[in-house]
PDB file of N, CA and C in Angstrom:
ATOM      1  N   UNK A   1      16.104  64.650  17.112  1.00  0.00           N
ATOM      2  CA  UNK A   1      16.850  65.712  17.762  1.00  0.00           C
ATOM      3  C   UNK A   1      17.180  65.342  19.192  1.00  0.00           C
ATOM      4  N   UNK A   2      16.194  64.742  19.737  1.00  0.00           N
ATOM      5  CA  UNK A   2      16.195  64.968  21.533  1.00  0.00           C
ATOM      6  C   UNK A   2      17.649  63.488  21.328  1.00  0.00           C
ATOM      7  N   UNK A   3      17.304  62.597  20.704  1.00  0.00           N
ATOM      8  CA  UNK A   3      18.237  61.182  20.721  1.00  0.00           C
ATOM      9  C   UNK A   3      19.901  61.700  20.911  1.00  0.00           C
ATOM     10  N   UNK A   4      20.114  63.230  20.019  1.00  0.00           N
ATOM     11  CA  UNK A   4      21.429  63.406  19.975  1.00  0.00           C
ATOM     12  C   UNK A   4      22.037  64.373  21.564  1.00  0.00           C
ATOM     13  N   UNK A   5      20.826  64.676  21.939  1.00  0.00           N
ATOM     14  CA  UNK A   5      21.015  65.462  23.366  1.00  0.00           C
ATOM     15  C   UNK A   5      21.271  64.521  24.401  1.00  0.00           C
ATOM     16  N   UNK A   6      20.478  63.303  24.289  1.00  0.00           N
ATOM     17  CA  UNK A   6      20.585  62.358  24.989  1.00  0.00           C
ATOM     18  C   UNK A   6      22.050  61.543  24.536  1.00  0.00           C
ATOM     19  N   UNK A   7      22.913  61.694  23.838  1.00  0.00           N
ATOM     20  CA  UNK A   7      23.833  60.923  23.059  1.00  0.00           C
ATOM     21  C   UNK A   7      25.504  61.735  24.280  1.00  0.00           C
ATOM     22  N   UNK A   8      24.619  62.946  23.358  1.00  0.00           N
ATOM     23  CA  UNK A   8      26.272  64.167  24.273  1.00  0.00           C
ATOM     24  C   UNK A   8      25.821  63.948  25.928  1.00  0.00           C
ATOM     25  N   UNK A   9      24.512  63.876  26.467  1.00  0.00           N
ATOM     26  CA  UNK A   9      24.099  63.265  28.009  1.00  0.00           C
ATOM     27  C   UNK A   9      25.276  61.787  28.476  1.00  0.00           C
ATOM     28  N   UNK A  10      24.994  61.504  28.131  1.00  0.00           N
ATOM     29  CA  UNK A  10      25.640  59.757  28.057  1.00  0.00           C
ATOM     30  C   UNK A  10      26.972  60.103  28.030  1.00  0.00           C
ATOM     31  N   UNK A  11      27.329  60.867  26.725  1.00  0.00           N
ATOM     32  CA  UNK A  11      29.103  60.976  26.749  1.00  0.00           C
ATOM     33  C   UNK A  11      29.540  61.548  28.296  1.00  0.00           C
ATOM     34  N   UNK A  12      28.879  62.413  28.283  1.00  0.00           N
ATOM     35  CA  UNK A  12      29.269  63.576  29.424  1.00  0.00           C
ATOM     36  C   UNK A  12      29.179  62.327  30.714  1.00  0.00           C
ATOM     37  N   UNK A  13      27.815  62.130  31.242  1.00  0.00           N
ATOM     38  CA  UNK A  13      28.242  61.466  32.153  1.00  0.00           C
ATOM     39  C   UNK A  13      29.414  59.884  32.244  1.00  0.00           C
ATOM     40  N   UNK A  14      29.672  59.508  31.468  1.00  0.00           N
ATOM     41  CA  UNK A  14      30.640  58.427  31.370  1.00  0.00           C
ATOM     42  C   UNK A  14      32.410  59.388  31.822  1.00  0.00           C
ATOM     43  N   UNK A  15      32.460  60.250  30.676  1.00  0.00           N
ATOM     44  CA  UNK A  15      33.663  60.892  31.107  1.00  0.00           C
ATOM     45  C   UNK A  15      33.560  62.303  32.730  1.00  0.00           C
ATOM     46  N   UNK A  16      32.263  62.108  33.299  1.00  0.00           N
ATOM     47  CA  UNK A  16      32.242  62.814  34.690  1.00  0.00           C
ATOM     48  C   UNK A  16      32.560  61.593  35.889  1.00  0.00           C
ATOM     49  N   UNK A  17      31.824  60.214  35.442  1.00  0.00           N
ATOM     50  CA  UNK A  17      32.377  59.387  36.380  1.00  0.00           C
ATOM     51  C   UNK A  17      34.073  59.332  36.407  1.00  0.00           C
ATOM     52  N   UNK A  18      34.422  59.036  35.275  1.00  0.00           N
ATOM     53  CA  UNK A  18      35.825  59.061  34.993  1.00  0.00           C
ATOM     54  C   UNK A  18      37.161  59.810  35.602  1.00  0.00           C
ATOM     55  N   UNK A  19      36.353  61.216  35.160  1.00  0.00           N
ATOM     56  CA  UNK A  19      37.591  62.249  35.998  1.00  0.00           C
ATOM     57  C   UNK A  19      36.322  63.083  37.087  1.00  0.00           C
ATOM     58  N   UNK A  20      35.564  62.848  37.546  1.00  0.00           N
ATOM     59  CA  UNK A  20      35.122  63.570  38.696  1.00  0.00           C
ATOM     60  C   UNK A  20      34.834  64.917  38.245  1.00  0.00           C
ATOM     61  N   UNK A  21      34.467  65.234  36.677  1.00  0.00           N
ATOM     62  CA  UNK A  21      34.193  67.185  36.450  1.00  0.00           C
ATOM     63  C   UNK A  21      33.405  66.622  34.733  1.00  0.00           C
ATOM     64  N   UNK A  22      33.482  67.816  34.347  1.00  0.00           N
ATOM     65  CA  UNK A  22      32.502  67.675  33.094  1.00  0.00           C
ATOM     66  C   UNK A  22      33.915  68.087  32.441  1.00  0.00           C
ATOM     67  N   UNK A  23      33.745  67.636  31.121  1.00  0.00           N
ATOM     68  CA  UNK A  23      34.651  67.837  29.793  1.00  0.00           C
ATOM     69  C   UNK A  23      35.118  69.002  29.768  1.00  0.00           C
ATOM     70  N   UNK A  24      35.946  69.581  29.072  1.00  0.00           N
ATOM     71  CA  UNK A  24      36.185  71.129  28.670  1.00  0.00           C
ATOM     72  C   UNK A  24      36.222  70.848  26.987  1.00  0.00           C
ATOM     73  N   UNK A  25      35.453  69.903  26.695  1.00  0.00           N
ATOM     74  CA  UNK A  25      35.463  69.749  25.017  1.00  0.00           C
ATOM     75  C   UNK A  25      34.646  68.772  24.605  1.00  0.00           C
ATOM     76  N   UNK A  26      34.097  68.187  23.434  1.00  0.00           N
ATOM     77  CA  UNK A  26      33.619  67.801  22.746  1.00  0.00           C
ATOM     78  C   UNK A  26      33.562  68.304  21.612  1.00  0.00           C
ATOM     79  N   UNK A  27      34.042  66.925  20.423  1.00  0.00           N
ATOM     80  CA  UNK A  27      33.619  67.533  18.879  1.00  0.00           C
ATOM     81  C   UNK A  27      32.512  66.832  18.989  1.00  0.00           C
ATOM     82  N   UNK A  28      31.871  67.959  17.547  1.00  0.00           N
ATOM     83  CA  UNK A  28      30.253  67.172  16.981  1.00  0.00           C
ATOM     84  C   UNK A  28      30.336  68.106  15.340  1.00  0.00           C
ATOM     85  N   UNK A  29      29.396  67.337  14.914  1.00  0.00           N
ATOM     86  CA  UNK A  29      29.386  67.215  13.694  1.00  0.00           C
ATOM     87  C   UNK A  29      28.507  68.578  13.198  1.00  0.00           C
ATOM     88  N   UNK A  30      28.114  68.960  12.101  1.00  0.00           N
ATOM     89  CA  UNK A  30      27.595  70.108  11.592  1.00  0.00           C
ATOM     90  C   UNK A  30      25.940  69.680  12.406  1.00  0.00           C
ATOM     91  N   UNK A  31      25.244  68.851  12.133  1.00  0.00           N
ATOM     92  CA  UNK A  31      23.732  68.707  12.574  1.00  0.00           C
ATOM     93  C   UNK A  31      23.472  68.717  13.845  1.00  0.00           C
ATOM     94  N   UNK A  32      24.426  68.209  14.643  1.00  0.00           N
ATOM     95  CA  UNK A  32      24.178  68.636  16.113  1.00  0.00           C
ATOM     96  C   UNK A  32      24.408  69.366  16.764  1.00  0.00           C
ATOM     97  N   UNK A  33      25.550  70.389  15.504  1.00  0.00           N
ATOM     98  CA  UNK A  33      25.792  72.019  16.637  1.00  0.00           C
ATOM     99  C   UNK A  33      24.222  72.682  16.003  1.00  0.00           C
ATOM    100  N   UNK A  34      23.726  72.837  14.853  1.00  0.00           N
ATOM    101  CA  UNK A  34      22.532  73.212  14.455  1.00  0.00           C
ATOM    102  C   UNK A  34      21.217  72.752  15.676  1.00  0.00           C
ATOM    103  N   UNK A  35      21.557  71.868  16.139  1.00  0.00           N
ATOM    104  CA  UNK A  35      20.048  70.816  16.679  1.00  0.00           C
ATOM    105  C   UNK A  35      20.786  71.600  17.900  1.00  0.00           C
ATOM    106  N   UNK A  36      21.804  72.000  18.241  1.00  0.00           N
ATOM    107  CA  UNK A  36      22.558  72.391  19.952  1.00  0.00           C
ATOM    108  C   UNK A  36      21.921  74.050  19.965  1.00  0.00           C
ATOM    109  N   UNK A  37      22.417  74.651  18.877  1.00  0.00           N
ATOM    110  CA  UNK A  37      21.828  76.394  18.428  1.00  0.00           C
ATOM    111  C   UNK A  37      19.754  75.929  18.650  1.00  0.00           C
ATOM    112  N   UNK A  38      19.184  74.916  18.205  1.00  0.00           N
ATOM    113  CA  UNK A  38      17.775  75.089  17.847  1.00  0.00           C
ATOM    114  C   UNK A  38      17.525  75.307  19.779  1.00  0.00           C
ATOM    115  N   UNK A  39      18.319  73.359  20.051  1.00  0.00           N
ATOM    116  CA  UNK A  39      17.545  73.577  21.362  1.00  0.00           C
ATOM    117  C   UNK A  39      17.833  75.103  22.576  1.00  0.00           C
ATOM    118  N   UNK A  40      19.242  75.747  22.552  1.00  0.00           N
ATOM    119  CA  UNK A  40      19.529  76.774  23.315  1.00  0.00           C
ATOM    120  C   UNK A  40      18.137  77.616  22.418  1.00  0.00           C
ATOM    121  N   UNK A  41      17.516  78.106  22.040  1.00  0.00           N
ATOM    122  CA  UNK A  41      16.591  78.867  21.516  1.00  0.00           C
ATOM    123  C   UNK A  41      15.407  78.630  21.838  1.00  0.00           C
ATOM    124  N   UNK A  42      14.881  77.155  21.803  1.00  0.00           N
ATOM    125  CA  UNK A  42      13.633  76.482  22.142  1.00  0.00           C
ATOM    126  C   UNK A  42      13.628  76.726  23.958  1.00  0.00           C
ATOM    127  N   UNK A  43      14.376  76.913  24.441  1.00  0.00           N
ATOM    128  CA  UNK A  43      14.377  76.624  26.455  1.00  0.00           C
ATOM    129  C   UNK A  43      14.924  78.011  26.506  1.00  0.00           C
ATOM    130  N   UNK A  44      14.764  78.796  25.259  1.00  0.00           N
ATOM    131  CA  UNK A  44      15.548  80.413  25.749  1.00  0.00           C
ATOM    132  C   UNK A  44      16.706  80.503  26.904  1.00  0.00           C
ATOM    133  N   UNK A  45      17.346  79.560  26.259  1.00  0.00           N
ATOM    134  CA  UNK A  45      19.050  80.006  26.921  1.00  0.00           C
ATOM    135  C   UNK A  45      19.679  80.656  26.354  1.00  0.00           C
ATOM    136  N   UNK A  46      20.662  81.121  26.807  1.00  0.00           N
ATOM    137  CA  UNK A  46      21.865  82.223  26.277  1.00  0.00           C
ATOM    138  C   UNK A  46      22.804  81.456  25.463  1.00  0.00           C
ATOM    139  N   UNK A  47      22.547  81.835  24.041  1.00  0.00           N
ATOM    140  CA  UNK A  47      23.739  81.158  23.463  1.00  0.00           C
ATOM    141  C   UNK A  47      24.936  81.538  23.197  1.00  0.00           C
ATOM    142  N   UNK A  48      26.329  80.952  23.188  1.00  0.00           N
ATOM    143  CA  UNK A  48      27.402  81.546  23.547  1.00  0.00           C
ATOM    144  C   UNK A  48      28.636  80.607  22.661  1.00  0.00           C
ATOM    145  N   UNK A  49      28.383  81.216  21.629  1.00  0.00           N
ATOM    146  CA  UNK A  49      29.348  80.903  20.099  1.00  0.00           C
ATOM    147  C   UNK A  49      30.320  81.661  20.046  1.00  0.00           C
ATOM    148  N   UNK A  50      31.536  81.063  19.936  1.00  0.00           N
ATOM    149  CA  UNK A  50      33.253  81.604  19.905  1.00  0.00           C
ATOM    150  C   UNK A  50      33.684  80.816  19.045  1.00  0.00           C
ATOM    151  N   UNK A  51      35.077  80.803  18.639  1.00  0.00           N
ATOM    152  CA  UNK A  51      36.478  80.627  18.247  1.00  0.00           C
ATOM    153  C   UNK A  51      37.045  79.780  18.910  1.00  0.00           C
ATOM    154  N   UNK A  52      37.535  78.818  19.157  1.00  0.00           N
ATOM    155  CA  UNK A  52      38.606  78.026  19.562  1.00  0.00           C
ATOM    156  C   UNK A  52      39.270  76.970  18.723  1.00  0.00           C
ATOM    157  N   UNK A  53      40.606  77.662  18.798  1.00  0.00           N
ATOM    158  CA  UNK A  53      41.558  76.954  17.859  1.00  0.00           C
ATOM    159  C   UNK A  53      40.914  77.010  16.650  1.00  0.00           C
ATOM    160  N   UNK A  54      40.512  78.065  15.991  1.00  0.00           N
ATOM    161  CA  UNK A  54      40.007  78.204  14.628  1.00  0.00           C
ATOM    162  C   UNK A  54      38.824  77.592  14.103  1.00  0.00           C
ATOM    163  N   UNK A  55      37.836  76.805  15.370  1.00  0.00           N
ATOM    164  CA  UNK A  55      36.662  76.189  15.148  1.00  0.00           C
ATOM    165  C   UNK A  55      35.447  77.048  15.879  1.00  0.00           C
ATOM    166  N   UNK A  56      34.597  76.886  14.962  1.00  0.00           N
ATOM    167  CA  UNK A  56      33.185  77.671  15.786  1.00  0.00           C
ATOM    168  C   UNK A  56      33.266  76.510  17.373  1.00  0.00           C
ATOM    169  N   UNK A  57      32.731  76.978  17.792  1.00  0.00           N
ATOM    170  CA  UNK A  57      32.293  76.279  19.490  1.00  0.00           C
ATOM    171  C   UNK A  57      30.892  76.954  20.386  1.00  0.00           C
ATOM    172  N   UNK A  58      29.906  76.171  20.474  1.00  0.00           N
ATOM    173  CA  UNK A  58      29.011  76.631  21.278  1.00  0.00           C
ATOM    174  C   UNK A  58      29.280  76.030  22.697  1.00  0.00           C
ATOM    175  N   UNK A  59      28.776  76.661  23.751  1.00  0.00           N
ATOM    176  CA  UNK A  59      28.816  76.102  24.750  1.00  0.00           C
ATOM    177  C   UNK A  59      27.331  75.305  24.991  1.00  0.00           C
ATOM    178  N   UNK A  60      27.636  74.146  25.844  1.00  0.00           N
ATOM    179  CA  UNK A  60      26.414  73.919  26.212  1.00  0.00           C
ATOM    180  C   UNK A  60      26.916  72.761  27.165  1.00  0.00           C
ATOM    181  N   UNK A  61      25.666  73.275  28.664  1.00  0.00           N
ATOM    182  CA  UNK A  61      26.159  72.771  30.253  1.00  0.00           C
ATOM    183  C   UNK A  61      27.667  73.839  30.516  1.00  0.00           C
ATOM    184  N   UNK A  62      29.013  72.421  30.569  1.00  0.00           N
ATOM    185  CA  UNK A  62      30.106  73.420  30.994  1.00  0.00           C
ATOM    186  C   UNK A  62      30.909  73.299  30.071  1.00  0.00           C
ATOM    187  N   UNK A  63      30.683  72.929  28.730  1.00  0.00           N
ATOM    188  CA  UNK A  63      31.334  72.216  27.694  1.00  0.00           C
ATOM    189  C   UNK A  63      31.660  72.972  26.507  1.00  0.00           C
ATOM    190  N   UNK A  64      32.642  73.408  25.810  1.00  0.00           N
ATOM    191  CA  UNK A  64      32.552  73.777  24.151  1.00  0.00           C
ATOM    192  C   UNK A  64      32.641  72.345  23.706  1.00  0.00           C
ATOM    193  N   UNK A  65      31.370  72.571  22.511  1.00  0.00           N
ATOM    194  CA  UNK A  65      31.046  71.839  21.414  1.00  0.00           C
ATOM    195  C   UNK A  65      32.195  72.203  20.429  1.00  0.00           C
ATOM    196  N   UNK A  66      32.800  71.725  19.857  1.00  0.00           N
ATOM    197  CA  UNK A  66      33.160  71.998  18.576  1.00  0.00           C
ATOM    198  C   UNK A  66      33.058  71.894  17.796  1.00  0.00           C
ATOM    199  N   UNK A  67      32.964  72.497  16.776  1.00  0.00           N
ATOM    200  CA  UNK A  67      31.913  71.872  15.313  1.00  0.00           C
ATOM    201  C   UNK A  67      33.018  71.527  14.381  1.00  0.00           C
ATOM    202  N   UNK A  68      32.828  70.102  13.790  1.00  0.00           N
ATOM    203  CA  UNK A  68      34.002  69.162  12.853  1.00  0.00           C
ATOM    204  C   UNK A  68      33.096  69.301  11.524  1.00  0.00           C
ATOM    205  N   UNK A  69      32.787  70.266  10.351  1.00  0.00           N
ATOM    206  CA  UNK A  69      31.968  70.297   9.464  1.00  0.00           C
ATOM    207  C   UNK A  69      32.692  69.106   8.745  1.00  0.00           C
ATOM    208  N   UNK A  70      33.591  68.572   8.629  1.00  0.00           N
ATOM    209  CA  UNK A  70      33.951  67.806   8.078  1.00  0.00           C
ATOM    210  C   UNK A  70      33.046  66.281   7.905  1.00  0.00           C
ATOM    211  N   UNK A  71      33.297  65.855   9.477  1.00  0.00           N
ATOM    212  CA  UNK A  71      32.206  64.830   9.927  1.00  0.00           C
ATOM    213  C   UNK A  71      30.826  64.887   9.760  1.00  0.00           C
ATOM    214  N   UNK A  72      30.229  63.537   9.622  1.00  0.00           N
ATOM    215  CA  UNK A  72      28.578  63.065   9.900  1.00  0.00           C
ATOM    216  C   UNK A  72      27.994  64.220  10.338  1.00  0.00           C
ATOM    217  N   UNK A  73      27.032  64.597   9.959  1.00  0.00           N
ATOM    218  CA  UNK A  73      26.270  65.848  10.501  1.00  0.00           C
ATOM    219  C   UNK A  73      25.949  65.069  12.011  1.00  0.00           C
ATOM    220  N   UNK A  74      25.468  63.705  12.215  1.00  0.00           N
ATOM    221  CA  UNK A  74      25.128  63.223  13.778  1.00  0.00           C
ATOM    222  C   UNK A  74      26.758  63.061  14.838  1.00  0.00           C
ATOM    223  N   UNK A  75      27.285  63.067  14.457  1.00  0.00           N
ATOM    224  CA  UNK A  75      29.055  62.865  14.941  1.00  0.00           C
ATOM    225  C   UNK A  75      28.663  63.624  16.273  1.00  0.00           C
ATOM    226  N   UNK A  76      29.308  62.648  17.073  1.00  0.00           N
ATOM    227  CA  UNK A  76      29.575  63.281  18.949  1.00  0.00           C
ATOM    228  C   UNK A  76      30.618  62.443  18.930  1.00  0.00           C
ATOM    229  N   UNK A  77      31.605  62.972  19.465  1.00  0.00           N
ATOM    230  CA  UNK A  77      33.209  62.544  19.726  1.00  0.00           C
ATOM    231  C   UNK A  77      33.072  62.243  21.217  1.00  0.00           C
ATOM    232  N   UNK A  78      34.281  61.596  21.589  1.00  0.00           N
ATOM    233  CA  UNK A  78      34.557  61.534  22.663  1.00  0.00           C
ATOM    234  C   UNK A  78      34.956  63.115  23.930  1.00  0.00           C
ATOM    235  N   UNK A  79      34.029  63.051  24.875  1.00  0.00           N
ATOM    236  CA  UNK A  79      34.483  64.231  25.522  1.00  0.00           C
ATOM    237  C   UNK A  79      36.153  64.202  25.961  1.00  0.00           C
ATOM    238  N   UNK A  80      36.712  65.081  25.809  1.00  0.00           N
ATOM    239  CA  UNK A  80      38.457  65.577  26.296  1.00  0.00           C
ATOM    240  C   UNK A  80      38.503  66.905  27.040  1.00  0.00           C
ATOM    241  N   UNK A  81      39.714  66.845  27.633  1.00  0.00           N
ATOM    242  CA  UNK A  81      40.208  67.990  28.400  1.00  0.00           C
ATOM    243  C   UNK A  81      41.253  68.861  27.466  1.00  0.00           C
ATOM    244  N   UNK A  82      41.542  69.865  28.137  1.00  0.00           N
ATOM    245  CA  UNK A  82      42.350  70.660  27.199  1.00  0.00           C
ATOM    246  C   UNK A  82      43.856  70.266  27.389  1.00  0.00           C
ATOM    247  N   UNK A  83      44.141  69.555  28.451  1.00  0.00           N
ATOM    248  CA  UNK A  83      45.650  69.257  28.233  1.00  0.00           C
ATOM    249  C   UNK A  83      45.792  68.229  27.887  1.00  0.00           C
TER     250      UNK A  83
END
């Protein structure tokens, strides 16, 4: 579990050096929005699940996750912006 926190860690900071801010996106796969829902629960954070563009999305840091059920349950995409 912790390997895939540490995975979306890594993405995030590579694309913060990049553009100077954190993502406004990331896809991930069905097992790591599950392992994203366990850990917001385990550190009692506020979890905060929506809709975007017709995909579930949790937030987590400053980021929607988007969940690709399609993909690898371990799948972390490349972080993107919305334009």
């Amino acid at each position: 579990m912790r390997l895939l926190i540490v995975e979306i860690r890594r993405q995030f900071g590579l694309f913060l050096r990049a553009n100077q801010k954190y993502p406004d996106f990331c896809e991930i796969g069905p097992g790591v929005f599950t392992e994203l829902y366990d850990w917001h629960v385990r550190h009692r954070q506020p979890i905060e699940i929506t809709r975007t563009d017709n995909r579930m999305t949790i937030r987590f840091m400053f980021t929607g996750m988007l969940l690709r059920p399609e993909q690898d349950p371990g799948y972390v995409g490349i972080p993107f912006d919305r334009a």
